[in-house]
C-alpha atoms as a PDB file:
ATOM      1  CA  UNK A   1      44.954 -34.064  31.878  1.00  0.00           C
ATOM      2  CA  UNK A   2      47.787 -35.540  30.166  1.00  0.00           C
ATOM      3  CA  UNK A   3      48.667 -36.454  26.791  1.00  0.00           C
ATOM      4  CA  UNK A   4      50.416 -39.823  26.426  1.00  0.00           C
ATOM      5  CA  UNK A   5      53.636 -39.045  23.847  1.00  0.00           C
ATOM      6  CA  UNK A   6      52.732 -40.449  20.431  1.00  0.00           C
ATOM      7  CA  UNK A   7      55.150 -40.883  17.856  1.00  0.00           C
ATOM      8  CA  UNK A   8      53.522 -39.559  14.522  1.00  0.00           C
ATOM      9  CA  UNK A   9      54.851 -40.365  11.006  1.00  0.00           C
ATOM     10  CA  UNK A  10      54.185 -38.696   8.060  1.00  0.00           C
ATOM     11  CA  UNK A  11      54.017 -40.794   5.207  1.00  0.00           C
ATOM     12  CA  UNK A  12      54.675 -38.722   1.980  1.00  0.00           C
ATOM     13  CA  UNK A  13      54.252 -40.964  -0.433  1.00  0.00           C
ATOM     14  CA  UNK A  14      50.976 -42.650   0.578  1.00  0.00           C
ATOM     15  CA  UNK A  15      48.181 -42.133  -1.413  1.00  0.00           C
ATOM     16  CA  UNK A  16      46.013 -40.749   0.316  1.00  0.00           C
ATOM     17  CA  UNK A  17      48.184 -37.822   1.301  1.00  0.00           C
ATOM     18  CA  UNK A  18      45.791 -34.402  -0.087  1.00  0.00           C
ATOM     19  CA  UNK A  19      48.748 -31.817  -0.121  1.00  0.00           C
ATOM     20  CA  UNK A  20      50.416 -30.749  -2.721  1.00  0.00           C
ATOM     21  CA  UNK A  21      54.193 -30.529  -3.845  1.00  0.00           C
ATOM     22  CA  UNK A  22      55.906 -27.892  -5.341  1.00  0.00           C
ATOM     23  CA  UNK A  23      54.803 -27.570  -9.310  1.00  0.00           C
ATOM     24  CA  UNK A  24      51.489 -29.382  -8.419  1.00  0.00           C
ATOM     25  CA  UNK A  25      48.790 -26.726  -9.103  1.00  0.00           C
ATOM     26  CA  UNK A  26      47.665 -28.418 -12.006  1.00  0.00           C
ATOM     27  CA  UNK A  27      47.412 -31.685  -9.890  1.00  0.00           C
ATOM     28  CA  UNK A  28      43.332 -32.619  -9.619  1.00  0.00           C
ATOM     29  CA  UNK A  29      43.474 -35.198  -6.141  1.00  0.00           C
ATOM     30  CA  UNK A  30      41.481 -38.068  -6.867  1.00  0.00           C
ATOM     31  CA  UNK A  31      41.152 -41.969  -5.915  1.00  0.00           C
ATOM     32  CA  UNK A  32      41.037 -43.347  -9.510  1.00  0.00           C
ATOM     33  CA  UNK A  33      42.223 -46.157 -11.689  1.00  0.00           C
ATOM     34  CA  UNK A  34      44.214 -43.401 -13.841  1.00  0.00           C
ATOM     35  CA  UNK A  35      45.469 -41.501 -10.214  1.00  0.00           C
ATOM     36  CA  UNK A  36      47.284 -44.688  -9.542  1.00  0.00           C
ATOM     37  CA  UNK A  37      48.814 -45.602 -12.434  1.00  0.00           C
ATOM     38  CA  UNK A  38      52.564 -44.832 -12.182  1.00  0.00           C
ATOM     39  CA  UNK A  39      53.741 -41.994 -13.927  1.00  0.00           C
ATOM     40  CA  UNK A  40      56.318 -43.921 -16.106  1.00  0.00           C
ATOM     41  CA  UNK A  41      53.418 -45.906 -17.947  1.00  0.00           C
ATOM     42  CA  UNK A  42      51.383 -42.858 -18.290  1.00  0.00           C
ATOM     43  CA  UNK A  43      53.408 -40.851 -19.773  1.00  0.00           C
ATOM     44  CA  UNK A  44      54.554 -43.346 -22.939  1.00  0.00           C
ATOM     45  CA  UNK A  45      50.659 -43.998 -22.840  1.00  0.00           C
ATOM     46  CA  UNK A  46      49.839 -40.288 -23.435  1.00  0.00           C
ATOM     47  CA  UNK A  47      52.804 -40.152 -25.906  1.00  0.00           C
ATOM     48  CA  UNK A  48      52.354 -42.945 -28.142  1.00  0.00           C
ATOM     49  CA  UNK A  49      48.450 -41.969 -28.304  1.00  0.00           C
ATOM     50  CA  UNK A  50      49.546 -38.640 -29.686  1.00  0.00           C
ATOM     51  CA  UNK A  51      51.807 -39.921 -31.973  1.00  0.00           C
ATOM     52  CA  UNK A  52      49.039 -42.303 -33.120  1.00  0.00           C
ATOM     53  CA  UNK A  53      46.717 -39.173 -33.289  1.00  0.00           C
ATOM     54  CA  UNK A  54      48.975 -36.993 -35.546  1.00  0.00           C
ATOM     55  CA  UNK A  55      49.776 -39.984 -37.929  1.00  0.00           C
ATOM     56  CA  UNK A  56      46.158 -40.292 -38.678  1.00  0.00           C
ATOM     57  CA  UNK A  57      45.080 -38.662 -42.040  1.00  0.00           C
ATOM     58  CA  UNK A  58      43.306 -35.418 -41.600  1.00  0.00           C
ATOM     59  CA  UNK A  59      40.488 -36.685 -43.969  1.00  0.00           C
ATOM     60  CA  UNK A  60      39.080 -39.276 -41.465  1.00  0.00           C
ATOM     61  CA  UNK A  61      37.397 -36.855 -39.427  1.00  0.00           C
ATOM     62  CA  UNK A  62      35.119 -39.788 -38.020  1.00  0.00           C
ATOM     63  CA  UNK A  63      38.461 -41.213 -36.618  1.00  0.00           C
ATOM     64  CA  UNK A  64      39.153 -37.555 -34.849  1.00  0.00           C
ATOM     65  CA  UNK A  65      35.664 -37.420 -33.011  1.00  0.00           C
ATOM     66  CA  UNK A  66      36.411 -41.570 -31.872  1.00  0.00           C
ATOM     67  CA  UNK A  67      39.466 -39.986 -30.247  1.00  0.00           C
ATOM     68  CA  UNK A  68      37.992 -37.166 -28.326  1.00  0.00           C
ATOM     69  CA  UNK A  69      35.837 -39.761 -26.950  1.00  0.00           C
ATOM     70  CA  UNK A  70      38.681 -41.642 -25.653  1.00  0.00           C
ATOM     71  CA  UNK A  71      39.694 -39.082 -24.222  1.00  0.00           C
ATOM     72  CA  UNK A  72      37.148 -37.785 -22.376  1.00  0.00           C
ATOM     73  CA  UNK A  73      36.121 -41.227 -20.824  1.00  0.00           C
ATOM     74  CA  UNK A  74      39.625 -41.302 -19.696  1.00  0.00           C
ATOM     75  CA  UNK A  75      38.863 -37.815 -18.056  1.00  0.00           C
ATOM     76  CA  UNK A  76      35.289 -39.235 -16.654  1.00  0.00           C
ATOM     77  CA  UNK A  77      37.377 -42.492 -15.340  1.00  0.00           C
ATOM     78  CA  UNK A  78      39.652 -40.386 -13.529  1.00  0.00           C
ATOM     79  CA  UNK A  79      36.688 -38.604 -11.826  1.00  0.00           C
ATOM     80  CA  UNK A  80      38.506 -34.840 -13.245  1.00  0.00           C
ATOM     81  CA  UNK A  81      35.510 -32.137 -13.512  1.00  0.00           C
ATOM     82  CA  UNK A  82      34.541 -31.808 -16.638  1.00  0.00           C
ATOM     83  CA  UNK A  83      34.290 -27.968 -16.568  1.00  0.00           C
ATOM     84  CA  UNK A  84      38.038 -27.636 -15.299  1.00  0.00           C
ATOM     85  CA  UNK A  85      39.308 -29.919 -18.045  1.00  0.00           C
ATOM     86  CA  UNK A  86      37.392 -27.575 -20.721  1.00  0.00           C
ATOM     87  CA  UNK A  87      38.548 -24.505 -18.636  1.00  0.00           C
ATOM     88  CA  UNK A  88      42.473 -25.393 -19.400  1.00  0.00           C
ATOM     89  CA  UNK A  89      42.409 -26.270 -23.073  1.00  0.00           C
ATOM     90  CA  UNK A  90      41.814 -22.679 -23.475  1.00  0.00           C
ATOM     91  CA  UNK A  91      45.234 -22.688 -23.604  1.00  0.00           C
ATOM     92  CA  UNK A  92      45.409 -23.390 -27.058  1.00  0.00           C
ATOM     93  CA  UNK A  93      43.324 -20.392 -28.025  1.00  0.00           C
ATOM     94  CA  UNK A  94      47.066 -18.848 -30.272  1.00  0.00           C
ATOM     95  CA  UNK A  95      46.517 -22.101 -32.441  1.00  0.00           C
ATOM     96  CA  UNK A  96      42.887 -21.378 -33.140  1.00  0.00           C
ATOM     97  CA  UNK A  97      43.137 -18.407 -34.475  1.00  0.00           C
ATOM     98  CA  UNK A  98      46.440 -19.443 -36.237  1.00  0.00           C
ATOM     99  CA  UNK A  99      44.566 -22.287 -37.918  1.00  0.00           C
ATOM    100  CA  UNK A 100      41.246 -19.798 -38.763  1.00  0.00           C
ATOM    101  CA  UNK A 101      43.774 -17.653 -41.255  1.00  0.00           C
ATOM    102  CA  UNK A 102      44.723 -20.779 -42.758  1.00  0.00           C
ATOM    103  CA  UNK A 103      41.359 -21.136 -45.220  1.00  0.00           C
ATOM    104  CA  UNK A 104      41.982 -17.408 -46.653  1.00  0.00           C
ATOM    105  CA  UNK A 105      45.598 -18.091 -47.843  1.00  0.00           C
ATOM    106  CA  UNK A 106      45.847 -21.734 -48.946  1.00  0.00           C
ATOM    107  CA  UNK A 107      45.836 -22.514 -52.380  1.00  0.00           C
ATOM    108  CA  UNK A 108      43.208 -24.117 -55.089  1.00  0.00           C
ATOM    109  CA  UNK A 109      40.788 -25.512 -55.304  1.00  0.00           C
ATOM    110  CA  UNK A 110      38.736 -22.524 -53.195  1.00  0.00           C
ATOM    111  CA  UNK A 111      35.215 -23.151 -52.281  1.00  0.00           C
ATOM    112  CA  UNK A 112      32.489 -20.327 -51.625  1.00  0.00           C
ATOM    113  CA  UNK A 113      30.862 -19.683 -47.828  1.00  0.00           C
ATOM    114  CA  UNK A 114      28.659 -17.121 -46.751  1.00  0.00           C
ATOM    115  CA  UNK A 115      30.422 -14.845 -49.428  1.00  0.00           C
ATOM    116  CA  UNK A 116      33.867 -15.844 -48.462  1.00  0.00           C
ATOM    117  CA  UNK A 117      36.595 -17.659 -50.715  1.00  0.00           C
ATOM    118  CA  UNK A 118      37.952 -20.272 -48.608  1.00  0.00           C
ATOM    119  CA  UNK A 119      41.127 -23.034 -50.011  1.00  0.00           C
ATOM    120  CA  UNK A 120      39.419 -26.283 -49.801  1.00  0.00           C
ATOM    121  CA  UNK A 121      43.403 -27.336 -48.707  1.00  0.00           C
ATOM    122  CA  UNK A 122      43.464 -24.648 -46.221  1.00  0.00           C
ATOM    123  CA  UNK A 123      40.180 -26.077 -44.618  1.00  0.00           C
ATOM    124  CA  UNK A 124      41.273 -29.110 -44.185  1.00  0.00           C
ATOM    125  CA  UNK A 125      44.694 -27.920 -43.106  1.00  0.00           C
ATOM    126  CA  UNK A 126      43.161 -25.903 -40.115  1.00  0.00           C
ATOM    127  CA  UNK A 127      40.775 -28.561 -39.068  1.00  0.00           C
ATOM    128  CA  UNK A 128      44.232 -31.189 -38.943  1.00  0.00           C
ATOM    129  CA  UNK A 129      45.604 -28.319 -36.718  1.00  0.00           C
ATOM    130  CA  UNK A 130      42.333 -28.093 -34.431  1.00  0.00           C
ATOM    131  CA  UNK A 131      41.343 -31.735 -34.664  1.00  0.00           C
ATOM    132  CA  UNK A 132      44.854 -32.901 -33.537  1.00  0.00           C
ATOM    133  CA  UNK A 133      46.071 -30.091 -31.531  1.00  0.00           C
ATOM    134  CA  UNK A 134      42.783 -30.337 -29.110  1.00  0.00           C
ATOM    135  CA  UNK A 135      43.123 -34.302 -28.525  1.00  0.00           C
ATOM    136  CA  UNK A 136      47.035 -33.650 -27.596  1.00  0.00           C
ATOM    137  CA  UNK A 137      45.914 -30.520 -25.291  1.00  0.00           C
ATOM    138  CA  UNK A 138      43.242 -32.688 -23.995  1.00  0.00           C
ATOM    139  CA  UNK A 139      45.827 -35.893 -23.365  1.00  0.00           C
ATOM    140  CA  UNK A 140      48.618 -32.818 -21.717  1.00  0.00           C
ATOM    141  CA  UNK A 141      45.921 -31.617 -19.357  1.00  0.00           C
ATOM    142  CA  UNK A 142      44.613 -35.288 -18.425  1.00  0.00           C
ATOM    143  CA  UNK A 143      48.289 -36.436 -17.593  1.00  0.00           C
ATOM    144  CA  UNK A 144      49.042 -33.516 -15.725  1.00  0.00           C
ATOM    145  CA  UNK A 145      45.714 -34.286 -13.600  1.00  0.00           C
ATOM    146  CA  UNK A 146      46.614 -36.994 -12.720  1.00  0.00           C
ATOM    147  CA  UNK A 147      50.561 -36.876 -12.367  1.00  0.00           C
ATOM    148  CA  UNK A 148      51.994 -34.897  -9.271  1.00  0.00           C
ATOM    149  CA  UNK A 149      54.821 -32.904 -11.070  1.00  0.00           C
ATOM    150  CA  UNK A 150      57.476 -34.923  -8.480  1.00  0.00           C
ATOM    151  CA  UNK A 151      56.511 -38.143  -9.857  1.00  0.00           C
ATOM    152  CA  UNK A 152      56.017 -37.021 -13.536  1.00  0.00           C
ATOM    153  CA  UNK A 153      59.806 -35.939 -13.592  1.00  0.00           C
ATOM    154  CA  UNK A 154      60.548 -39.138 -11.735  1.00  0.00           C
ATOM    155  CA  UNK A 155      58.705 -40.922 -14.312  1.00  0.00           C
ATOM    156  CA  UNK A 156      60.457 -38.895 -17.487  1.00  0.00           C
ATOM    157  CA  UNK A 157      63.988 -40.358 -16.135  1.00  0.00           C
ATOM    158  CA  UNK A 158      62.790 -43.768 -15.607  1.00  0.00           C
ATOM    159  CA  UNK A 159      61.759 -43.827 -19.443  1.00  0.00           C
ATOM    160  CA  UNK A 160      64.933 -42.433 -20.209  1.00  0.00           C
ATOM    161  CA  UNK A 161      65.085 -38.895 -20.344  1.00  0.00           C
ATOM    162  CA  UNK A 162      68.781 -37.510 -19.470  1.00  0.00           C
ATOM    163  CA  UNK A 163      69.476 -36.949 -16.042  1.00  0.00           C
ATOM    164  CA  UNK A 164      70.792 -32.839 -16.842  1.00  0.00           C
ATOM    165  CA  UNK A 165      66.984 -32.237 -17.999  1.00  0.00           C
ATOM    166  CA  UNK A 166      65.513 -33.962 -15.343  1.00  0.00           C
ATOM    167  CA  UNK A 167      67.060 -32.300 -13.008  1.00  0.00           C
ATOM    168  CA  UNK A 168      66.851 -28.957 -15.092  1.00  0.00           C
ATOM    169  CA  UNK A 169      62.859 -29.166 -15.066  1.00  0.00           C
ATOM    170  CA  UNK A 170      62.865 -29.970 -11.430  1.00  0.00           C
ATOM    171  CA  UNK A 171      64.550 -27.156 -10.054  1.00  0.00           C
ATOM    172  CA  UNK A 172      62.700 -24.753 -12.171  1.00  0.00           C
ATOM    173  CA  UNK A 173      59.448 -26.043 -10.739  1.00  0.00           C
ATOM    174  CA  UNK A 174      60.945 -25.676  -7.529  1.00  0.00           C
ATOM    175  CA  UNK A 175      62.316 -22.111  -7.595  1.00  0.00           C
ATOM    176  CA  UNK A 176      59.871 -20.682 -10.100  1.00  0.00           C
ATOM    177  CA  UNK A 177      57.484 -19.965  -7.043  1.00  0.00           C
ATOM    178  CA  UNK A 178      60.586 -18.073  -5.046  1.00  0.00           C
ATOM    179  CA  UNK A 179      61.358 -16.136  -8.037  1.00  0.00           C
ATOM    180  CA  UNK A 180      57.636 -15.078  -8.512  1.00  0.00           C
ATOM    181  CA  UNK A 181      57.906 -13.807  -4.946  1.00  0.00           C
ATOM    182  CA  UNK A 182      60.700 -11.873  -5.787  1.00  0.00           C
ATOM    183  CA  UNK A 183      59.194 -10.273  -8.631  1.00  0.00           C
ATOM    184  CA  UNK A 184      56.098  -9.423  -6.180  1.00  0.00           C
ATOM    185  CA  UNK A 185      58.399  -7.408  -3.805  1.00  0.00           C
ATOM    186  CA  UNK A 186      60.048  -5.687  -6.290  1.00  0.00           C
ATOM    187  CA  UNK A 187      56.645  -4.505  -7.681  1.00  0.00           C
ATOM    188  CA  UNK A 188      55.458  -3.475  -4.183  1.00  0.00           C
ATOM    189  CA  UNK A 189      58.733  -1.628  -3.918  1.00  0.00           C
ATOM    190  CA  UNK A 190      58.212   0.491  -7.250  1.00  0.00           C
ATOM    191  CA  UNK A 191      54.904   1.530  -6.165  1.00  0.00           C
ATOM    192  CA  UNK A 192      55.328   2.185  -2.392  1.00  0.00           C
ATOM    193  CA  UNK A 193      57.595   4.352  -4.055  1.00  0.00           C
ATOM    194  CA  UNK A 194      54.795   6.425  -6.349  1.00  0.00           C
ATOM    195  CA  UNK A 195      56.145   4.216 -10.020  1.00  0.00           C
ATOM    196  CA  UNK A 196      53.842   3.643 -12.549  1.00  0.00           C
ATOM    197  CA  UNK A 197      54.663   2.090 -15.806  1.00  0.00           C
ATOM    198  CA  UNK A 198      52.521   4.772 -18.063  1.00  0.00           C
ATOM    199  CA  UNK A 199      55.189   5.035 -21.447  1.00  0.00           C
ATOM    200  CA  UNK A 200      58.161   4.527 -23.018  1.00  0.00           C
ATOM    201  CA  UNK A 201      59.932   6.362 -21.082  1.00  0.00           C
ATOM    202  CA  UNK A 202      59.373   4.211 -17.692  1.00  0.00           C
ATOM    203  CA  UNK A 203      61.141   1.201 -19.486  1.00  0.00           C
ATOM    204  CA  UNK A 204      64.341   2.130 -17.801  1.00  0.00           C
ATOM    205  CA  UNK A 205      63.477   1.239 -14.279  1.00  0.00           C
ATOM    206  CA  UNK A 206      61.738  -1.798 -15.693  1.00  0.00           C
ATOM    207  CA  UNK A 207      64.573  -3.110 -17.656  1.00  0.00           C
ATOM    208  CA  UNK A 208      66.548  -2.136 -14.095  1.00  0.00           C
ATOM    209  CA  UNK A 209      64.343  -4.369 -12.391  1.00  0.00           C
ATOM    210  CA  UNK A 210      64.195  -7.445 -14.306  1.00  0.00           C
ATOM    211  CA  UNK A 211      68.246  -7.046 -14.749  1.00  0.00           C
ATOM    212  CA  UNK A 212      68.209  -7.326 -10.557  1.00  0.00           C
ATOM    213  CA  UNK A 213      65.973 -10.314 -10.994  1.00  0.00           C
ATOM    214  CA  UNK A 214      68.426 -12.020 -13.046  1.00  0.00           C
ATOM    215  CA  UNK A 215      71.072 -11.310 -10.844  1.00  0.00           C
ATOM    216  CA  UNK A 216      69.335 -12.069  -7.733  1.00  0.00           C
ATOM    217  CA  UNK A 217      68.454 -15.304  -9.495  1.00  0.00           C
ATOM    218  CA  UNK A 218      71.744 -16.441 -10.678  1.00  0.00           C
ATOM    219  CA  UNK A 219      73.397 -15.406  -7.289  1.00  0.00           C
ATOM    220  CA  UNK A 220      70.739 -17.827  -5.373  1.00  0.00           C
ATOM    221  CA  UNK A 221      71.449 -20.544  -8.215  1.00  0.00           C
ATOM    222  CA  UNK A 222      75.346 -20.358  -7.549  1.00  0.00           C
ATOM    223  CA  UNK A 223      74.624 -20.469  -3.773  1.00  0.00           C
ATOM    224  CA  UNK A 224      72.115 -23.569  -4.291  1.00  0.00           C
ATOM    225  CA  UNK A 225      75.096 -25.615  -6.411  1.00  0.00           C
ATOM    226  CA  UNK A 226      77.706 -25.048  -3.806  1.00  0.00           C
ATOM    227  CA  UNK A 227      75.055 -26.187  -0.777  1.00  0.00           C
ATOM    228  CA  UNK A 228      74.362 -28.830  -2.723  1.00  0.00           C
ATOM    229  CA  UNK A 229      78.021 -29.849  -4.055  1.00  0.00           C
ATOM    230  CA  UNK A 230      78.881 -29.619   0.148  1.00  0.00           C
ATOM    231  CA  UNK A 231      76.916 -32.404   0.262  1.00  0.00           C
ATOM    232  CA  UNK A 232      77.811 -35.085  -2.089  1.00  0.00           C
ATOM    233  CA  UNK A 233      76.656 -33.842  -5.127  1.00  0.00           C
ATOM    234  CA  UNK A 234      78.003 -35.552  -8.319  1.00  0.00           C
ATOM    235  CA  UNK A 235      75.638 -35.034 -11.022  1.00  0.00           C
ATOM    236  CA  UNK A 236      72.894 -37.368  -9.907  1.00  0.00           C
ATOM    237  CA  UNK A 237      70.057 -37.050  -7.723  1.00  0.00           C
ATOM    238  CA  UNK A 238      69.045 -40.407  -5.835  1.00  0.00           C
ATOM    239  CA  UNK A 239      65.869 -40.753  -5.228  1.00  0.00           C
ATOM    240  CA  UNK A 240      64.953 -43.470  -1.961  1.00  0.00           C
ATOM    241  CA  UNK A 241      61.133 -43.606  -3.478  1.00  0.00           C
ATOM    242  CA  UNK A 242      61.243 -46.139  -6.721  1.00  0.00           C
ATOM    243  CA  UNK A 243      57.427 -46.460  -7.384  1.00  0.00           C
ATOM    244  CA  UNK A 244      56.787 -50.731  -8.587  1.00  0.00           C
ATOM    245  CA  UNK A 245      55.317 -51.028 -11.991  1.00  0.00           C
ATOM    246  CA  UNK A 246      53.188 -54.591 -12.847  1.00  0.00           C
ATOM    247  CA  UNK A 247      52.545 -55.874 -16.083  1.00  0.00           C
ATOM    248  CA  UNK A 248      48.653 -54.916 -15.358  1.00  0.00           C
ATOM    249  CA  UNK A 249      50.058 -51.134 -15.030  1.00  0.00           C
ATOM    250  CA  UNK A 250      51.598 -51.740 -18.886  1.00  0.00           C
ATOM    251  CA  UNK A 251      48.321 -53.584 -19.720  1.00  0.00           C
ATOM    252  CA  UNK A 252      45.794 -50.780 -18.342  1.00  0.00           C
ATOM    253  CA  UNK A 253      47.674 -47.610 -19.776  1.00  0.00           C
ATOM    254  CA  UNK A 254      48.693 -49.040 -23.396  1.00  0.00           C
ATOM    255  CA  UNK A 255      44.698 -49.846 -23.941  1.00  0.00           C
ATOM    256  CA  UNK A 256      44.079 -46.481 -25.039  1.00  0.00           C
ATOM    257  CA  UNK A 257      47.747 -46.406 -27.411  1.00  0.00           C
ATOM    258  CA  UNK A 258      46.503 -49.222 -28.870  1.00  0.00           C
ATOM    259  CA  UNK A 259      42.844 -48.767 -29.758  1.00  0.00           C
ATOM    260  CA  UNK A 260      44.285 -45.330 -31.069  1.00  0.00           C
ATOM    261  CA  UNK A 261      46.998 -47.277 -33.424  1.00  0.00           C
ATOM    262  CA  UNK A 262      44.202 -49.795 -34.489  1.00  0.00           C
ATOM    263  CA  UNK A 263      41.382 -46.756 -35.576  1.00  0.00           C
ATOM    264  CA  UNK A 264      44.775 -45.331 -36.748  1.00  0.00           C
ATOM    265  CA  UNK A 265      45.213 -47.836 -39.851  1.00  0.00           C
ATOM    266  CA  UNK A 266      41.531 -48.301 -40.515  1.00  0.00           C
ATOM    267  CA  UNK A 267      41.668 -44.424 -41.506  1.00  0.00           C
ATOM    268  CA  UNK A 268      44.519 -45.381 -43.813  1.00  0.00           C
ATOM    269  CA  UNK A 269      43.188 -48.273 -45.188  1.00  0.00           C
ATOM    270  CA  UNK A 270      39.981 -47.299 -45.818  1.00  0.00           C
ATOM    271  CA  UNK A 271      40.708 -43.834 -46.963  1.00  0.00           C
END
């Protein structure tokens, strides 16, 4: 039996295509309205809906909860599991407990709770600090869901950001997987070896081995910029895949910016 000769192309930038790129593990595949937006017009969506978010007065709490609710029907529009979105915000566990301590050192007025002397301004202060910091963690996580982290830093030059940064961000998604590698072997090599990091006194040979890391890691960044100034390097990366962005793109994405920025000035002028 033979097998006629088929030519087979690989089209990378289709959407259906289910692998993912380097820096993509936060990446959530989906066919979705929010999945195909381009990553330019969601990202000064998510930024100008923050910005909205944080210049709304910490007294309209009803204007907090409306927010969240964006949110989360942008997360139920993009078909993201609801259990994965809540497992990331986690992340901003450090702030919670920053903004708990805030009630017990703020100044007067203090109110009384279950025996406790809380600062009325303190109280309002952490709830500001939970209220907005969990939209904007929710909004991060959502964009990054639905953003491979190629197109995201494709999209952050389009709107502007510098070229150096760009370029900065990619390569440390891009290498930050070779250098965790690196720091795997070297861990495997201590303890083939009978090392365990028990005290103080076992800093030394840790302090040895991230010094090699650094090393290792500048040497391969110095070999990486002469490969790369071989061939035609100049200070700019070209990039052959420009995605096309509609008016209906702008339209779709700036719906949530700008139901934020109108619940944004009823708080203030109805506070």
């Amino acid at each position: 039996m033979k097998l006629s000769p088929e030519r087979v192309v690989l089209d990378t930038n289709n959407a259906h295509e289910h692998g993912h790129g380097v820096g993509d593990h936060l990446y959530v595949h989906r066919h979705s309205l929010v999945h195909d937006l381009p990553a330019q017009v969601k990202t000064v969506a998510a930024i100008v809906f923050i910005f909205m978010v944080v210049l709304t007065p910490v007294h309209a709490v009803g204007a907090f909860a409306v927010y969240l609710g964006l949110v989360f029907v942008v997360v139920k529009i993009a078909d993201l599991p609801f259990p994965l979105v809540l497992r990331r915000m986690l992340i901003e566990i450090p702030f919670v407990l920053f903004a708990v301590l805030m009630p017990f050192f703020g100044p007067e007025p203090r109110v009384e709770f279950l025996g406790l002397s809380l600062s009325q301004e303190g109280l309002w202060s952490a709830f500001g600090i939970l209220a907005k910091g969990t939209i904007g963690v929710a909004t991060s996580i959502t964009l990054a869901a639905t953003t491979r982290a190629r197109d995201l830093l494709q999209g952050l030059e389009t709107i502007g950001v510098p070229d150096l940064l760009v370029q900065i961000a990619s390569f440390m998604l891009r290498y930050s997987a070779v250098v965790t590698d690196d720091l795997s072997r070297m861990k495997v090599a201590r303890e083939s070896r009978g090392f365990s990091a028990t005290g103080i006194k076992h800093w030394k040979v840790l302090a040895n081995s991230a010094g090699a890391l650094f090393i290792r890691s500048y040497e391969r960044g110095e070999r990486v910029h002469l490969a790369m100034l071989s061939r035609g390097y100049n200070g700019t990366i070209i990039d052959l895949y420009k995605p096309v962005v509609t008016k209906k793109d702008w339209r779709t994405a700036m719906a949530l910016p700008i139901i934020a920025a109108s619940i944004m000035v009823i708080a203030w002028i109805t506070l």
